[in-house]
PDB file of N, CA and C in Angstrom:
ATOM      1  N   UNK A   1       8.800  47.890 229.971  1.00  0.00           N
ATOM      2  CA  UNK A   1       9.830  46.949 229.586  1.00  0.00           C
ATOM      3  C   UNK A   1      10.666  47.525 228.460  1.00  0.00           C
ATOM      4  N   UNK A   2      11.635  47.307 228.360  1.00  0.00           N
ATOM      5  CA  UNK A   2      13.170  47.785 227.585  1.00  0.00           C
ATOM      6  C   UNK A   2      12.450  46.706 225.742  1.00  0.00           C
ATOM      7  N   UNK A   3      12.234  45.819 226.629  1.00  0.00           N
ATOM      8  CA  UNK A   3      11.763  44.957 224.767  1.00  0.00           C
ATOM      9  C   UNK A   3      10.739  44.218 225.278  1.00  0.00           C
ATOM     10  N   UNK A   4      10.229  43.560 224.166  1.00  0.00           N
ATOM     11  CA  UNK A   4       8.800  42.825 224.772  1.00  0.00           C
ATOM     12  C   UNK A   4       9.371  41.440 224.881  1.00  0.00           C
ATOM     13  N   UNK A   5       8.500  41.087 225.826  1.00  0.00           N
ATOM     14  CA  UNK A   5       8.913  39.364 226.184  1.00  0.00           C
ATOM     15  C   UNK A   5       8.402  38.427 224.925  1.00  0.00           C
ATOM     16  N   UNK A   6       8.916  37.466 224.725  1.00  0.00           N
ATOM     17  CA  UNK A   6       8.339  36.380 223.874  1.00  0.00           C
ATOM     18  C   UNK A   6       7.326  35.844 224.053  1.00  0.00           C
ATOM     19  N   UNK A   7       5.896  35.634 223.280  1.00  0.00           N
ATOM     20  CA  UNK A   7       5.285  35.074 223.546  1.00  0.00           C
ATOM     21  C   UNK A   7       4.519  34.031 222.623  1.00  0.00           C
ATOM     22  N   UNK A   8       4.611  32.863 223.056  1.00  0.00           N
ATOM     23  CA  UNK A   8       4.737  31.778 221.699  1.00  0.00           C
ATOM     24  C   UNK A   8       2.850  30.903 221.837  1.00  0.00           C
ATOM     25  N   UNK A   9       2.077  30.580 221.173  1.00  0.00           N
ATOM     26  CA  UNK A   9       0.925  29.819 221.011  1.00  0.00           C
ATOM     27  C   UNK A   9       0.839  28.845 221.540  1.00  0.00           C
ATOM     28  N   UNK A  10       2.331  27.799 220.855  1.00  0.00           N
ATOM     29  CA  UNK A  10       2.522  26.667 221.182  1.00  0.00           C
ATOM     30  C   UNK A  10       3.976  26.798 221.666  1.00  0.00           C
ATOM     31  N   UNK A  11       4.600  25.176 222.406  1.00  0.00           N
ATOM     32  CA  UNK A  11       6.115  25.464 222.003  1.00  0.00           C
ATOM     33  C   UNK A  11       6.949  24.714 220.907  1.00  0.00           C
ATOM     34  N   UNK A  12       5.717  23.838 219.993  1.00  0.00           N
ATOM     35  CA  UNK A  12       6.599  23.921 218.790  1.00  0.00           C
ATOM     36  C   UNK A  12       6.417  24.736 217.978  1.00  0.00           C
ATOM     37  N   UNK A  13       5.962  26.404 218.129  1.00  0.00           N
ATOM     38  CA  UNK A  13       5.859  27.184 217.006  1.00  0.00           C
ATOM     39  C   UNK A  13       7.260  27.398 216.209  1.00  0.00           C
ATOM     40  N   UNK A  14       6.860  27.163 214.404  1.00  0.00           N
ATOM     41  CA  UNK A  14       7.539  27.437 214.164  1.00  0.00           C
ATOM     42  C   UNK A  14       8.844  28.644 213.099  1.00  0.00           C
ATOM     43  N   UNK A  15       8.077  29.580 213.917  1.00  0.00           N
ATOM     44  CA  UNK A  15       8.604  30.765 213.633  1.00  0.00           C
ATOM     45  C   UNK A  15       9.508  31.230 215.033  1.00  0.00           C
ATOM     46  N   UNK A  16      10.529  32.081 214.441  1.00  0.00           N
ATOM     47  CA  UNK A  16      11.746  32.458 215.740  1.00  0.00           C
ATOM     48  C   UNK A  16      11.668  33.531 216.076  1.00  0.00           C
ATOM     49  N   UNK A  17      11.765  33.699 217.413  1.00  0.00           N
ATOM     50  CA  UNK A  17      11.827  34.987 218.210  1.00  0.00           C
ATOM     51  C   UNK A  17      12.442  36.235 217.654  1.00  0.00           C
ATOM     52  N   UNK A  18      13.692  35.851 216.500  1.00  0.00           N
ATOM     53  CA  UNK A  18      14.622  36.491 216.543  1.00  0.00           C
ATOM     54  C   UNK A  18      14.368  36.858 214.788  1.00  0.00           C
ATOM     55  N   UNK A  19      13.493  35.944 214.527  1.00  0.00           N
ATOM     56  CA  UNK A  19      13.078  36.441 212.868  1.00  0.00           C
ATOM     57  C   UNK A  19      11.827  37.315 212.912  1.00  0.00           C
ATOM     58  N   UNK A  20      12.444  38.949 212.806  1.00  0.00           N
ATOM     59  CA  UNK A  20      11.334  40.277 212.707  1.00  0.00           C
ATOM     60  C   UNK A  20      11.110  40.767 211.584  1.00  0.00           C
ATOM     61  N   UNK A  21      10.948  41.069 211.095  1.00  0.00           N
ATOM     62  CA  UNK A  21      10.580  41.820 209.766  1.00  0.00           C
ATOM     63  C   UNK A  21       8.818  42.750 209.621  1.00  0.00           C
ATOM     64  N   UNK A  22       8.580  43.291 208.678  1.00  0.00           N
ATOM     65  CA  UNK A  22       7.376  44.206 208.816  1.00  0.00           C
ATOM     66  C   UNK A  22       6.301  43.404 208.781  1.00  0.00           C
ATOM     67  N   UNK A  23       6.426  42.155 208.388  1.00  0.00           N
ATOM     68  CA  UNK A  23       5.731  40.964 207.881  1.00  0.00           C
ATOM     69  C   UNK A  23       5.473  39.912 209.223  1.00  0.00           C
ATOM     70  N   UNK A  24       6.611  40.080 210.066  1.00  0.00           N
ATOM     71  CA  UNK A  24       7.103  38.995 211.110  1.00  0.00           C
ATOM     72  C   UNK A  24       7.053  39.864 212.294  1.00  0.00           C
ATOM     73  N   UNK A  25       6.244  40.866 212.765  1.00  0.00           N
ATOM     74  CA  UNK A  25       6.900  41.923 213.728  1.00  0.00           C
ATOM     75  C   UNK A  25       6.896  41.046 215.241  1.00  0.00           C
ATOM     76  N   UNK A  26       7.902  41.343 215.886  1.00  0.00           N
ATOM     77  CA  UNK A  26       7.784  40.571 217.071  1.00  0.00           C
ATOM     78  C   UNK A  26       6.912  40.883 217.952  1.00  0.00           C
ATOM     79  N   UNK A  27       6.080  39.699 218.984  1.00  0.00           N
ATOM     80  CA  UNK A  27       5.434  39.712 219.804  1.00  0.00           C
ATOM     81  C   UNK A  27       5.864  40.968 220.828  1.00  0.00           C
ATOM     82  N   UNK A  28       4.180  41.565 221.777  1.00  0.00           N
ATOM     83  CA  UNK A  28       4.522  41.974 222.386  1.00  0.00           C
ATOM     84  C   UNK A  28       3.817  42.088 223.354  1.00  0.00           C
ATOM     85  N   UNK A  29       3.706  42.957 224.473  1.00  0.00           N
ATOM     86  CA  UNK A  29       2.469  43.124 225.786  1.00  0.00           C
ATOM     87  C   UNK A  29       2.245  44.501 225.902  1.00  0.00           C
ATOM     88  N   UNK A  30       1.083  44.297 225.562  1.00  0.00           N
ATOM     89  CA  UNK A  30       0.898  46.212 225.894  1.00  0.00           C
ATOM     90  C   UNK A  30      -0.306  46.565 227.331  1.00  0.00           C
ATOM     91  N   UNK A  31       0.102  47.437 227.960  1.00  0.00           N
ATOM     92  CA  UNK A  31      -0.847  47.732 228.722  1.00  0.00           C
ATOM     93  C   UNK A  31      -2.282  48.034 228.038  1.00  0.00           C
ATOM     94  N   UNK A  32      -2.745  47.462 228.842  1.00  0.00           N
ATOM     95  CA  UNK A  32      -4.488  48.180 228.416  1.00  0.00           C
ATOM     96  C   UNK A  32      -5.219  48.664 229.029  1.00  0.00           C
ATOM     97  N   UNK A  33      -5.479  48.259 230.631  1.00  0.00           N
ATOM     98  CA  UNK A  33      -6.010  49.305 231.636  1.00  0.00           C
ATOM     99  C   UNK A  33      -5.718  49.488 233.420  1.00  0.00           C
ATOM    100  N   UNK A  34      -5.764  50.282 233.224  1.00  0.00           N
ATOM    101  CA  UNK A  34      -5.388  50.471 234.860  1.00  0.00           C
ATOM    102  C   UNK A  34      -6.297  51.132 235.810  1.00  0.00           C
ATOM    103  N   UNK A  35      -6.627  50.231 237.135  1.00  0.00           N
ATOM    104  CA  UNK A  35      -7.895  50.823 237.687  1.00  0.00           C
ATOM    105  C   UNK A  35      -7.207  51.416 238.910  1.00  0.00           C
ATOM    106  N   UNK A  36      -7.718  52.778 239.562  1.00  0.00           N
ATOM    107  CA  UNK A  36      -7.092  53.527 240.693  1.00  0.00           C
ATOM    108  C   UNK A  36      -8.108  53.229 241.421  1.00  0.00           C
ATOM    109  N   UNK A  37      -8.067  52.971 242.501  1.00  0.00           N
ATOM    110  CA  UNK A  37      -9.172  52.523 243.860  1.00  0.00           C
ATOM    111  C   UNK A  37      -8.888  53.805 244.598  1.00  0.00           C
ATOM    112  N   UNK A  38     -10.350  54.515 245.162  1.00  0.00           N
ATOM    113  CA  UNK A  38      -9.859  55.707 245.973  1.00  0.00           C
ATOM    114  C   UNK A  38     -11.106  55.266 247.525  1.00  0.00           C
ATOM    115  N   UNK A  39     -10.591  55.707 248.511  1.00  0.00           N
ATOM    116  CA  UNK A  39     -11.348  55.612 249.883  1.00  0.00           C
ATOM    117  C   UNK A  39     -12.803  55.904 249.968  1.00  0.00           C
ATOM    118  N   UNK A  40     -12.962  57.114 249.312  1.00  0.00           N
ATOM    119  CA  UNK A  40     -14.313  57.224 249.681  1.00  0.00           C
ATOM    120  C   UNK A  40     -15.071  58.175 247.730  1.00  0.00           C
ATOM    121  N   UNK A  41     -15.964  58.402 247.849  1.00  0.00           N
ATOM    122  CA  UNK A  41     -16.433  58.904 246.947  1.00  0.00           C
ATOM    123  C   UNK A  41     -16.125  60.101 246.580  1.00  0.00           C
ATOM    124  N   UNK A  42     -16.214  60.944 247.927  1.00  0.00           N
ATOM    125  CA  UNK A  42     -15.611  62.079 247.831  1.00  0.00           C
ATOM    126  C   UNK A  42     -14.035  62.480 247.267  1.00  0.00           C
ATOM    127  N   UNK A  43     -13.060  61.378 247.590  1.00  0.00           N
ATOM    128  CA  UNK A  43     -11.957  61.581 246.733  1.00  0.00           C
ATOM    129  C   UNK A  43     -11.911  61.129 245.622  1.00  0.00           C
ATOM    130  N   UNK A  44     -12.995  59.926 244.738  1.00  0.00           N
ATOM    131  CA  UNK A  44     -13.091  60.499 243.372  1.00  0.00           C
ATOM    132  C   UNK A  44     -13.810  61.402 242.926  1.00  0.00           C
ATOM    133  N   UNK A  45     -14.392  62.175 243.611  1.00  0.00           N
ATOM    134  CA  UNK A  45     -14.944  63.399 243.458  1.00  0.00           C
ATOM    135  C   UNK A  45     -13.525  64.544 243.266  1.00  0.00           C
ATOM    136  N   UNK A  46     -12.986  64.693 244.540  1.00  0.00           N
ATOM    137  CA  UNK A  46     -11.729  65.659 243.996  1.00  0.00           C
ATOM    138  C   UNK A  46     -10.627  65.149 243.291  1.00  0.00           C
ATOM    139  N   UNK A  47     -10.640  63.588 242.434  1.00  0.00           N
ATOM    140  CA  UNK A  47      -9.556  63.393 241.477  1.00  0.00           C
ATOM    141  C   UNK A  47      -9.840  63.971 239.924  1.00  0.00           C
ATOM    142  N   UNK A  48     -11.591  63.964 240.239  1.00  0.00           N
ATOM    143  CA  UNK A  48     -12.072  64.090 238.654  1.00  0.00           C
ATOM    144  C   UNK A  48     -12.024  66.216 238.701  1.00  0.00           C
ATOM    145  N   UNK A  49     -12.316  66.671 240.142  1.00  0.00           N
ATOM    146  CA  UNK A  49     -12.063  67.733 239.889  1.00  0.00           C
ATOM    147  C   UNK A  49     -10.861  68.356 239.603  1.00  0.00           C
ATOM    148  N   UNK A  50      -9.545  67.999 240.175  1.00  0.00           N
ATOM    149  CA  UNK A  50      -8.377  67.940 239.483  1.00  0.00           C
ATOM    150  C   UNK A  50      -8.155  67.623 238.466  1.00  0.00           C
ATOM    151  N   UNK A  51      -8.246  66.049 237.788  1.00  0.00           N
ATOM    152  CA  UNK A  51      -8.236  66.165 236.320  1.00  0.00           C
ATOM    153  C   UNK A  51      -8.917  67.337 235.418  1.00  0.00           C
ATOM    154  N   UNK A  52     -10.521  67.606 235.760  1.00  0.00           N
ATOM    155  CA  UNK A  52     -10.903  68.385 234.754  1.00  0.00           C
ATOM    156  C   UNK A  52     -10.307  70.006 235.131  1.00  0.00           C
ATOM    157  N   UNK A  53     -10.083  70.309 236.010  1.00  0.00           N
ATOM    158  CA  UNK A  53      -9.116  71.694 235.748  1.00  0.00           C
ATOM    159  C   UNK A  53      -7.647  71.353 235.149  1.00  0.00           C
ATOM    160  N   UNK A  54      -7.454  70.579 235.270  1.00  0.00           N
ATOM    161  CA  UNK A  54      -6.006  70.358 233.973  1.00  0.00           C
ATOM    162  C   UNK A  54      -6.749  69.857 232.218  1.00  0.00           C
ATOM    163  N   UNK A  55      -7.546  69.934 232.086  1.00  0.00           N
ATOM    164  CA  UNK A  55      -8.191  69.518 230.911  1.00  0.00           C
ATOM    165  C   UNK A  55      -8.306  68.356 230.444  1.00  0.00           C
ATOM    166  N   UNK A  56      -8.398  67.504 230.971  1.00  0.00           N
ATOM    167  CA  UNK A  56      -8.556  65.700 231.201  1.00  0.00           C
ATOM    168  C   UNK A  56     -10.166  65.556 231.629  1.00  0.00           C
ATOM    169  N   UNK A  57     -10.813  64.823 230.873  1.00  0.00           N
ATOM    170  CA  UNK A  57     -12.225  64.749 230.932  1.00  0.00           C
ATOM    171  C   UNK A  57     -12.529  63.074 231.180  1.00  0.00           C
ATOM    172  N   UNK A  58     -13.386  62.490 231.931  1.00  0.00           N
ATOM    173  CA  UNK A  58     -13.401  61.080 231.705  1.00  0.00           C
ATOM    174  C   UNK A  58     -14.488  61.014 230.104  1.00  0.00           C
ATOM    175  N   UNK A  59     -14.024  59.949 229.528  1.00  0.00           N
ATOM    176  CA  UNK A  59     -15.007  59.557 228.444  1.00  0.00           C
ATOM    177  C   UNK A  59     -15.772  59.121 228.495  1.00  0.00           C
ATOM    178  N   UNK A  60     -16.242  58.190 230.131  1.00  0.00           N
ATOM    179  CA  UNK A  60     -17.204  57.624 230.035  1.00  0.00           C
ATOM    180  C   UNK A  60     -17.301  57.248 231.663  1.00  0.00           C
ATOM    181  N   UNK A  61     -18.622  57.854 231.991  1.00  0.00           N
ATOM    182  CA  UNK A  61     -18.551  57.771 233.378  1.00  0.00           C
ATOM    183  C   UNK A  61     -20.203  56.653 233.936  1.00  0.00           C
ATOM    184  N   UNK A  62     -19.437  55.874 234.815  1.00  0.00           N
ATOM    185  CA  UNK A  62     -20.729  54.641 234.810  1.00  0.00           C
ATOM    186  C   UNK A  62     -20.405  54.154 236.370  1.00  0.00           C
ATOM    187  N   UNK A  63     -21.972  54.073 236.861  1.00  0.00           N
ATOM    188  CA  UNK A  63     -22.264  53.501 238.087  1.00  0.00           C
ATOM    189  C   UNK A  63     -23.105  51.871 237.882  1.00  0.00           C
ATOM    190  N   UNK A  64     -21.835  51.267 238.521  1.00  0.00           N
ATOM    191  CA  UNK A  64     -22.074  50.209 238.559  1.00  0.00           C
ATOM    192  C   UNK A  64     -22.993  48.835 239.689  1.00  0.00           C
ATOM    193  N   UNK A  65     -23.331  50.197 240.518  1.00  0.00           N
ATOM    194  CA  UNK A  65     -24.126  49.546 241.360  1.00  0.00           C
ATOM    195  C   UNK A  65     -23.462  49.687 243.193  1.00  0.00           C
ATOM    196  N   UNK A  66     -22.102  48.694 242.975  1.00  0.00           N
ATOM    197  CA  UNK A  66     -21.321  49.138 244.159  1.00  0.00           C
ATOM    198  C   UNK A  66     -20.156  49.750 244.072  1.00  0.00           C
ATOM    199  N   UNK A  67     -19.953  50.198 243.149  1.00  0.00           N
ATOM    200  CA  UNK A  67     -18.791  51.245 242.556  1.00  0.00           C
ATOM    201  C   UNK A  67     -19.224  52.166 241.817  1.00  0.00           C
ATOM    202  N   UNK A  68     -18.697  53.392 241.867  1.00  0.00           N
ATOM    203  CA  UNK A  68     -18.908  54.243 240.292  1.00  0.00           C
ATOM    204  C   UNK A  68     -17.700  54.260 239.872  1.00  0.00           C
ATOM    205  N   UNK A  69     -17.365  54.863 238.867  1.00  0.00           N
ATOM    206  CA  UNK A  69     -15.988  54.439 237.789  1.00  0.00           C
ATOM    207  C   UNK A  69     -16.161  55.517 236.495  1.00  0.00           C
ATOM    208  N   UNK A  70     -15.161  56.095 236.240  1.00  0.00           N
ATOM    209  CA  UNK A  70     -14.790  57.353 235.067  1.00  0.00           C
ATOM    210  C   UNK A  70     -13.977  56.609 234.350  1.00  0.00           C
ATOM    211  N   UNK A  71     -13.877  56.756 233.533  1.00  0.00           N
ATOM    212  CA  UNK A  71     -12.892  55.968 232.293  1.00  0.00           C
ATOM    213  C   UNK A  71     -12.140  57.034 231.882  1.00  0.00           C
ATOM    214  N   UNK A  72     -10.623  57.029 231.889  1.00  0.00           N
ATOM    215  CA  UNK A  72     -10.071  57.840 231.059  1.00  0.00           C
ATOM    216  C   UNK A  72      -9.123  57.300 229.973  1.00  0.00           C
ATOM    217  N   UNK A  73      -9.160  57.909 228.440  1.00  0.00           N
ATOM    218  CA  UNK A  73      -8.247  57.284 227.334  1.00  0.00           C
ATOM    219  C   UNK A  73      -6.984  57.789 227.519  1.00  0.00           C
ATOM    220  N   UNK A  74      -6.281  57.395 228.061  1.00  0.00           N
ATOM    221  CA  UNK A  74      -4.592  58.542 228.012  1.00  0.00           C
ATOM    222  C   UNK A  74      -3.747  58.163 227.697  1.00  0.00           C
ATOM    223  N   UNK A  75      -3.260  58.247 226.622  1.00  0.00           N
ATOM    224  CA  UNK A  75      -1.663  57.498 225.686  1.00  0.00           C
ATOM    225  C   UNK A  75      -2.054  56.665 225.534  1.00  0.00           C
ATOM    226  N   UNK A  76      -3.062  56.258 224.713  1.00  0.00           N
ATOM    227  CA  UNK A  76      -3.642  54.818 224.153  1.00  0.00           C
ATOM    228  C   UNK A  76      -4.270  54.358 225.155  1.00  0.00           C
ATOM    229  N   UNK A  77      -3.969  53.914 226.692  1.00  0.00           N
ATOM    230  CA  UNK A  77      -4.230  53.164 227.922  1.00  0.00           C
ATOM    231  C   UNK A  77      -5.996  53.882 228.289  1.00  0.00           C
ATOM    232  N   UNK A  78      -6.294  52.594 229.011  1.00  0.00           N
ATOM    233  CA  UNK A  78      -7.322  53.180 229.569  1.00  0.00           C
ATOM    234  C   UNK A  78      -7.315  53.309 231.020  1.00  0.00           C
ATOM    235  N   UNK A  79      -7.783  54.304 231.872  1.00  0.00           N
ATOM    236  CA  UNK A  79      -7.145  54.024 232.876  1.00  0.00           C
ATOM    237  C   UNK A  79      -8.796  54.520 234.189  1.00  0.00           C
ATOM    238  N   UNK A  80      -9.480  53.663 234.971  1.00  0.00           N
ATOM    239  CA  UNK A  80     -10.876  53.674 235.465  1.00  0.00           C
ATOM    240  C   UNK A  80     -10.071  54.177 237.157  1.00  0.00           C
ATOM    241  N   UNK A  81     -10.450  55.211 237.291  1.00  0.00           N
ATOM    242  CA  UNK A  81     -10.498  55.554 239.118  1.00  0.00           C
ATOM    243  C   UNK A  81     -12.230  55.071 239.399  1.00  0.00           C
ATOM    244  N   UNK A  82     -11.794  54.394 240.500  1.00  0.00           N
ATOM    245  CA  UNK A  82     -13.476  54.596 241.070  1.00  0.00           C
ATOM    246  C   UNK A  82     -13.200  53.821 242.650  1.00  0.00           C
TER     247      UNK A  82
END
């Protein structure tokens, strides 16, 4: 997004969208994670081998029973193939 959307508690809050300051910084939405679904195991097998020959490591890799799942931190985001 170009600016962040407004996002208010209540709708009689009463502070304004349009009053920012370092004190007042305006609301915002940030991504936080993004999960990649792949077909079979074997292709998160060759996503993690691609990542780690570009030097991208998962931080945290966990089997969840009917999924497995790699966690990666990248530009703040977290982002789980499994």
């Amino acid at each position: 997004l170009d600016s962040p959307l407004p996002i208010s508690s209540s709708p009689s809050s009463s502070s304004s969208f349009n009053d920012t300051s370092p004190n007042n910084p305006p609301p915002s939405i940030r991504l936080n994670h993004i999960t990649l679904k792949f077909a079979s195991l074997n292709d998160l097998a060759h996503m993690y081998h691609a990542a780690k020959a570009g030097g991208v490591e998962p931080h945290l890799c966990l089997n969840h029973g009917v999924t497995a799942s790699l966690y990666y931190k990248l530009q703040g985001s977290k982002w789980e193939p499994d």
